[in-house]
N, C-alpha and C. Protein backbone atom coordinates (compact mmCIF):
# COMPACT_ATOMS: atom_id res chain seq x y z
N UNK A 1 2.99 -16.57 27.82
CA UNK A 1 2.72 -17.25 26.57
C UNK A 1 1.39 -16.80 25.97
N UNK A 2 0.58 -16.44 26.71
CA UNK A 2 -0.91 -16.07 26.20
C UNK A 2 -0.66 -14.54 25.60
N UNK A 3 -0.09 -14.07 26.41
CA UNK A 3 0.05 -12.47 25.62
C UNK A 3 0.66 -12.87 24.29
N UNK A 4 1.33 -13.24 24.12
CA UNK A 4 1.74 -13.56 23.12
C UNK A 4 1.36 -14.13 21.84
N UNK A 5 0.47 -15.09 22.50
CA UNK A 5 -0.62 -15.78 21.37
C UNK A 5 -2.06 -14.50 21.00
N UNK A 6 -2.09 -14.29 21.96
CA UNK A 6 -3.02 -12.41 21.54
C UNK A 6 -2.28 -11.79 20.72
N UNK A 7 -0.79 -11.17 20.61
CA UNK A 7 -0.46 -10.56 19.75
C UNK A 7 -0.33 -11.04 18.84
N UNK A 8 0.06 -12.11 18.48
CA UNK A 8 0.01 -12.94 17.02
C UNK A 8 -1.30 -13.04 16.37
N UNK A 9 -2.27 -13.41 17.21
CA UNK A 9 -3.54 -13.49 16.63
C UNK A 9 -3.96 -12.12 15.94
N UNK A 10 -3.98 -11.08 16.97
CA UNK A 10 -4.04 -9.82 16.52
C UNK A 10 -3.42 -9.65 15.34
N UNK A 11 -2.23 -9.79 14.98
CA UNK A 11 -1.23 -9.14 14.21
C UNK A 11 -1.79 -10.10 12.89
N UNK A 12 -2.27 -11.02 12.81
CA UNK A 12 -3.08 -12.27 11.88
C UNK A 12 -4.18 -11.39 11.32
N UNK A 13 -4.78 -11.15 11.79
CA UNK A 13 -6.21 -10.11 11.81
C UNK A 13 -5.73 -9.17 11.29
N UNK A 14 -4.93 -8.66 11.15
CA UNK A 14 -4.29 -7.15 10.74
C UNK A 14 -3.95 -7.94 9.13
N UNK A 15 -3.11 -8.62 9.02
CA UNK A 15 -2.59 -9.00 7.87
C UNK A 15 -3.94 -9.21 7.05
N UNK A 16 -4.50 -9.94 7.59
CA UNK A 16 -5.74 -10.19 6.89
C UNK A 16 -6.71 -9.58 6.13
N UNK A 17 -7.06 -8.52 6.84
CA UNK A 17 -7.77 -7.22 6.68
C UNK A 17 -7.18 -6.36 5.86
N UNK A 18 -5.84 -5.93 5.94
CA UNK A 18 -5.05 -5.61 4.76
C UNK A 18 -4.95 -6.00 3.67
N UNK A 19 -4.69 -7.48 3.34
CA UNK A 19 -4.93 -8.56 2.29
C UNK A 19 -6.20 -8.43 1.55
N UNK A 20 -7.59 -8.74 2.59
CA UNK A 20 -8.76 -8.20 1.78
C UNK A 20 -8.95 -7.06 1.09
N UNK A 21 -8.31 -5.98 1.74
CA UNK A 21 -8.51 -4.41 1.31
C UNK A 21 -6.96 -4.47 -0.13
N UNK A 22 -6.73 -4.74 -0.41
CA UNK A 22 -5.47 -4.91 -1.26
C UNK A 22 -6.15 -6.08 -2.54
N UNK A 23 -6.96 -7.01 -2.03
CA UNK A 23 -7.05 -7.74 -3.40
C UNK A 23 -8.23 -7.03 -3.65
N UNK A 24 -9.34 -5.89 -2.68
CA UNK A 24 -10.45 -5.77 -3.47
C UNK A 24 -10.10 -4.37 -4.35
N UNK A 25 -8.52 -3.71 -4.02
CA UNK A 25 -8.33 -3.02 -4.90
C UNK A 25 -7.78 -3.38 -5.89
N UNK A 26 -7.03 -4.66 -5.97
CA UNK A 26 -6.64 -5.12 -7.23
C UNK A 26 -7.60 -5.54 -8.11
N UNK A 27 -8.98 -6.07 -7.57
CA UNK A 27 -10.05 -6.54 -8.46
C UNK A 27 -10.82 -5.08 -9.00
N UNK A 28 -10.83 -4.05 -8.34
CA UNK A 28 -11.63 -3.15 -8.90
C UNK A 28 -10.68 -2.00 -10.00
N UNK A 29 -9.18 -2.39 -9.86
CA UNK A 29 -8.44 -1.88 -10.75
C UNK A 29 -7.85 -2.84 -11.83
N UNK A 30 -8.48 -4.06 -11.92
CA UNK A 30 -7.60 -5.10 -13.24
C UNK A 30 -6.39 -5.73 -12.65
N UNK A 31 -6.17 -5.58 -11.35
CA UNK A 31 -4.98 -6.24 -11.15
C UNK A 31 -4.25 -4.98 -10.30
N UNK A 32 -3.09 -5.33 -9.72
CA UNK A 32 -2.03 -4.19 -8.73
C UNK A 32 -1.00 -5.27 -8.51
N UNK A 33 -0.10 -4.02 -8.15
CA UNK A 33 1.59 -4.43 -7.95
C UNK A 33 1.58 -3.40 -6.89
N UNK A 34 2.63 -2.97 -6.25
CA UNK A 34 2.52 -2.66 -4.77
C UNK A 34 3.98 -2.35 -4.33
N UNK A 35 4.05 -1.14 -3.20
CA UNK A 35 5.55 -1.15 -2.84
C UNK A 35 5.69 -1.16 -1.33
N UNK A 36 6.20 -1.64 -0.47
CA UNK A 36 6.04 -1.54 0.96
C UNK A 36 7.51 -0.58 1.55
N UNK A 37 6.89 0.58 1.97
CA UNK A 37 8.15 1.39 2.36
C UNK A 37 7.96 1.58 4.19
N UNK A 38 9.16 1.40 4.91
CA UNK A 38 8.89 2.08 6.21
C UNK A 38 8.73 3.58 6.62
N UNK A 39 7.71 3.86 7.37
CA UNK A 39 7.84 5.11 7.55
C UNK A 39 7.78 5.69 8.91
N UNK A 40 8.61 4.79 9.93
CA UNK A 40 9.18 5.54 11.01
C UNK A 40 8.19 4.40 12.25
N UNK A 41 7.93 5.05 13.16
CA UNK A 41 7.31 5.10 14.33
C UNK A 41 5.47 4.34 13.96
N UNK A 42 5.57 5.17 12.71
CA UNK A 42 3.43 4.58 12.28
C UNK A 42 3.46 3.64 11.82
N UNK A 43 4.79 2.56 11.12
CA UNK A 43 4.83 2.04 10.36
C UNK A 43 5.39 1.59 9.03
N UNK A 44 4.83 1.29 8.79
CA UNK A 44 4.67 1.13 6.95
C UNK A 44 3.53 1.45 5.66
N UNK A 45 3.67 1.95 4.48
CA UNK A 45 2.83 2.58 3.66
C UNK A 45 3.04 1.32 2.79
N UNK A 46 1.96 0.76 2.31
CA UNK A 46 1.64 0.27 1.29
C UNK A 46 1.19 1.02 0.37
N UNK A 47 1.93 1.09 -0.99
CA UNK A 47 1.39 1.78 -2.29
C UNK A 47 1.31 1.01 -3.03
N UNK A 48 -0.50 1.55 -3.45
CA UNK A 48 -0.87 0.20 -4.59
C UNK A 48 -1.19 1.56 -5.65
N UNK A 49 -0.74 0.20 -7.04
CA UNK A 49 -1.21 0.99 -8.73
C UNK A 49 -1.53 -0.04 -9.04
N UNK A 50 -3.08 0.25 -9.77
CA UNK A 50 -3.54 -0.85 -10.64
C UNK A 50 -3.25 -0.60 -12.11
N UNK A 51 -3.53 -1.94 -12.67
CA UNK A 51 -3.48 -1.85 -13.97
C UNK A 51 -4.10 -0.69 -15.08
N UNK A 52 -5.23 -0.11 -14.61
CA UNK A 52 -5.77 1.20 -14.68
C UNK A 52 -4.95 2.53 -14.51
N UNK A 53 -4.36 2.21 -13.68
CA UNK A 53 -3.08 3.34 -13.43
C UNK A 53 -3.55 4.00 -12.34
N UNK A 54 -4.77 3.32 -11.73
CA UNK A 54 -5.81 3.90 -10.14
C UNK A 54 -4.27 3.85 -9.54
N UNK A 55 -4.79 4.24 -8.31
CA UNK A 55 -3.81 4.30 -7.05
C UNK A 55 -4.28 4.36 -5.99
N UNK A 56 -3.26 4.20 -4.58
CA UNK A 56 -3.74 3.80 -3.39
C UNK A 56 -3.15 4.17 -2.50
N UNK A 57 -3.43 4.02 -1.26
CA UNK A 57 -1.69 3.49 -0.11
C UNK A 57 -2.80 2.99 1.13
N UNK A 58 -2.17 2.19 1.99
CA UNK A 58 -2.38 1.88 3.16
C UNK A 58 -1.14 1.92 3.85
N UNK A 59 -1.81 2.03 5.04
CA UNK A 59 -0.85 2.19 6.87
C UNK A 59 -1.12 0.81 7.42
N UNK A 60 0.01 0.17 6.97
CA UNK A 60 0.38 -0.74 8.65
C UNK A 60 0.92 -0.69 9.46
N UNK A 61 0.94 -1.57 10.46
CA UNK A 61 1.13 -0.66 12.38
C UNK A 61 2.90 -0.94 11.81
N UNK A 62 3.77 -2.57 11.33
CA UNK A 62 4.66 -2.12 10.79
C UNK A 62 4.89 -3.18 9.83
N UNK A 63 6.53 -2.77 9.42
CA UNK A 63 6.40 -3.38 8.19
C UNK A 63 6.59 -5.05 7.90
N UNK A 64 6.81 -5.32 8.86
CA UNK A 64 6.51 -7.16 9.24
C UNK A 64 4.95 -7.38 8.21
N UNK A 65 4.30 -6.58 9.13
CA UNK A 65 2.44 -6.77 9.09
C UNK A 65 2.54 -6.23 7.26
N UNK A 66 2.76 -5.07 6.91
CA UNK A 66 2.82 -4.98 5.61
C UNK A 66 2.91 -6.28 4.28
N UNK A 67 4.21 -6.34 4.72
CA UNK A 67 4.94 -7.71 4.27
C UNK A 67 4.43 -8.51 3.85
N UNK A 68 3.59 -8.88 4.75
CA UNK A 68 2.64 -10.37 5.63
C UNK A 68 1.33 -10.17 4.35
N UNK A 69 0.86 -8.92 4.75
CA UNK A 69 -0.06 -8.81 3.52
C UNK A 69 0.07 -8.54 2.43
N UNK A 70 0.78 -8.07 1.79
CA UNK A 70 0.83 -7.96 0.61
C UNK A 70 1.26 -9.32 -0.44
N UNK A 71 2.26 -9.63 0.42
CA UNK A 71 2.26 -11.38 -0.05
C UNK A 71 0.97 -12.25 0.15
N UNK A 72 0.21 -12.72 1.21
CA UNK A 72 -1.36 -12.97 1.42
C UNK A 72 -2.00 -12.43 -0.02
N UNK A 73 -1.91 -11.43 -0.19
CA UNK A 73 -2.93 -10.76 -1.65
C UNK A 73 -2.33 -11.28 -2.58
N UNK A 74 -0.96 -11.25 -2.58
CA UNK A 74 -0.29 -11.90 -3.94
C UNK A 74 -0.38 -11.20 -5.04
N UNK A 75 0.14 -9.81 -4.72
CA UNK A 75 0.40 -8.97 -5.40
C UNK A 75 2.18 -8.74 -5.71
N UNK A 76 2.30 -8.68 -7.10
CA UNK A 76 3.83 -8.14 -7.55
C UNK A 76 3.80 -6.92 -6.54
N UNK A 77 5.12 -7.18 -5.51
CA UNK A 77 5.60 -6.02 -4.85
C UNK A 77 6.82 -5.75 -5.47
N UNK A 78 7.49 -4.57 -5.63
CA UNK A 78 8.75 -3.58 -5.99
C UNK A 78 9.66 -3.19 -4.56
N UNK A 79 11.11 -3.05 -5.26
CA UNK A 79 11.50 -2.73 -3.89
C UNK A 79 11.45 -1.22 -3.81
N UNK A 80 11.49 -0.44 -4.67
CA UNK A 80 11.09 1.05 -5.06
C UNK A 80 9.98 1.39 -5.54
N UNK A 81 9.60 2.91 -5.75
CA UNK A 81 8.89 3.20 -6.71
C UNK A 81 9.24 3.90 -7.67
N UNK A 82 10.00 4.03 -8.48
CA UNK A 82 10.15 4.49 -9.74
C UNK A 82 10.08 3.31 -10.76
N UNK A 83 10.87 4.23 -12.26
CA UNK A 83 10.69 3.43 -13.03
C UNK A 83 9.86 3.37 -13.85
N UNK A 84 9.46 2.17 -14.22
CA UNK A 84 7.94 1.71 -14.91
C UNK A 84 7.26 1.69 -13.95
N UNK A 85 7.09 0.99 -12.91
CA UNK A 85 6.36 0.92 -11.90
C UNK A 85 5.42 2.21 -11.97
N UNK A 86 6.24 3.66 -11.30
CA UNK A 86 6.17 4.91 -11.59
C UNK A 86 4.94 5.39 -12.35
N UNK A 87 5.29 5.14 -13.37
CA UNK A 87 4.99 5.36 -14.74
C UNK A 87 3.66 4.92 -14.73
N UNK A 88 3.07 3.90 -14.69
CA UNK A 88 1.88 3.35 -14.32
C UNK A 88 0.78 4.38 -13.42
N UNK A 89 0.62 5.14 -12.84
CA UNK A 89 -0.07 5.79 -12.09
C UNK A 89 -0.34 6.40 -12.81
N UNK A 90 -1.78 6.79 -13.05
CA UNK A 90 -2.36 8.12 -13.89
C UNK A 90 -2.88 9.61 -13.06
N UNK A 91 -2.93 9.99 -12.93
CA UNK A 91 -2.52 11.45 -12.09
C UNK A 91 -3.94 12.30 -13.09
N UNK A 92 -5.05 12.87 -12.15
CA UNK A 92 -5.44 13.68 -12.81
C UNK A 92 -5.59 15.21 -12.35
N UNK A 93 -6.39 15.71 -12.70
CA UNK A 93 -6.48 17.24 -12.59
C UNK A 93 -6.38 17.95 -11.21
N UNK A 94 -6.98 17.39 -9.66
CA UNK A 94 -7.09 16.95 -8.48
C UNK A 94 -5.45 17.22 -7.92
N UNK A 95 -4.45 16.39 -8.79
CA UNK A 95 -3.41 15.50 -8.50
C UNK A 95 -2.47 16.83 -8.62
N UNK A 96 -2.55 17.28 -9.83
CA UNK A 96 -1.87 18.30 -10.54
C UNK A 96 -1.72 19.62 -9.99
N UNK A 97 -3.16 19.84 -9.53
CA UNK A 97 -3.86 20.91 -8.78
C UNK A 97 -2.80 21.14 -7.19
N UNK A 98 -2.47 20.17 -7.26
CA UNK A 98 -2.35 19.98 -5.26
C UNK A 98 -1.06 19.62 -5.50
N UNK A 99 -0.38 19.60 -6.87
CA UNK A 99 1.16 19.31 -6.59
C UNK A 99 1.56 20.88 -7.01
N UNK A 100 1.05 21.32 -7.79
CA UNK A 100 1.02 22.97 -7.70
C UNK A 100 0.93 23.96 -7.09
N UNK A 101 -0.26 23.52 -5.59
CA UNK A 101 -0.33 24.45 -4.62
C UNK A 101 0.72 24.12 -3.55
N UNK A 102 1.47 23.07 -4.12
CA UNK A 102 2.82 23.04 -3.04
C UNK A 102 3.99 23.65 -2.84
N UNK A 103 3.96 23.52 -4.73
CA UNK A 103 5.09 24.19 -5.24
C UNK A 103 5.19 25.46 -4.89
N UNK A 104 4.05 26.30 -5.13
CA UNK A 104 3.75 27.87 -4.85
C UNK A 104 3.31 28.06 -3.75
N UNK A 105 3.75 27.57 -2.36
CA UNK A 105 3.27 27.65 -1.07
C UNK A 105 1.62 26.94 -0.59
N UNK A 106 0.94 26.66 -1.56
CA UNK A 106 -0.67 26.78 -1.42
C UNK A 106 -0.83 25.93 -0.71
């Protein structure tokens, strides 16, 4: 029973910490909406866009813990990312640069 109450606690702490790091990007972007996707074995990716059209992502261990936080922040989550959603992200020169050197092997 105690291991158990360790992992919950733990896994509390995780949500938490996520939650903080998620509303202080929603406050420094005007606000965020958010998508929680699984991505295997590491987890889950949280992708945040603020109202700015900033952007983000975080790693949780999985997507329970994701979940957990992003609701805690109380952020509009999506079950995708396209769309408008999408659309919202502003992409600059950096962005463009490095989706180009993909395309052409770089």
């Amino acid at each position: 029973m105690a291991d158990t109450q360790q992992v919950d606690a733990r896994a509390e702490r995780k949500v938490s910490r996520l939650a903080h790091r998620i509303s202080a990007f929603a406050k420094a972007h005007g606000g965020a909406e958010g998508q929680v996707a699984y991505i295997g074995e590491r987890g889950a990716r949280i992708v945040l866009v603020g109202e700015d059209g900033g952007w983000g992502d975080l790693v949780a261990p999985t997507k329970e813990i994701a979940e957990k936080a992003v609701e805690k922040a109380g952020i509009t989550v999506h079950e995708s990312f396209d769309g408008e959603f999408a659309a919202k992200v502003t992409t600059g020169t950096y962005e463009w640069k490095r989706m180009a050197g993909i395309q052409v092997g770089g």
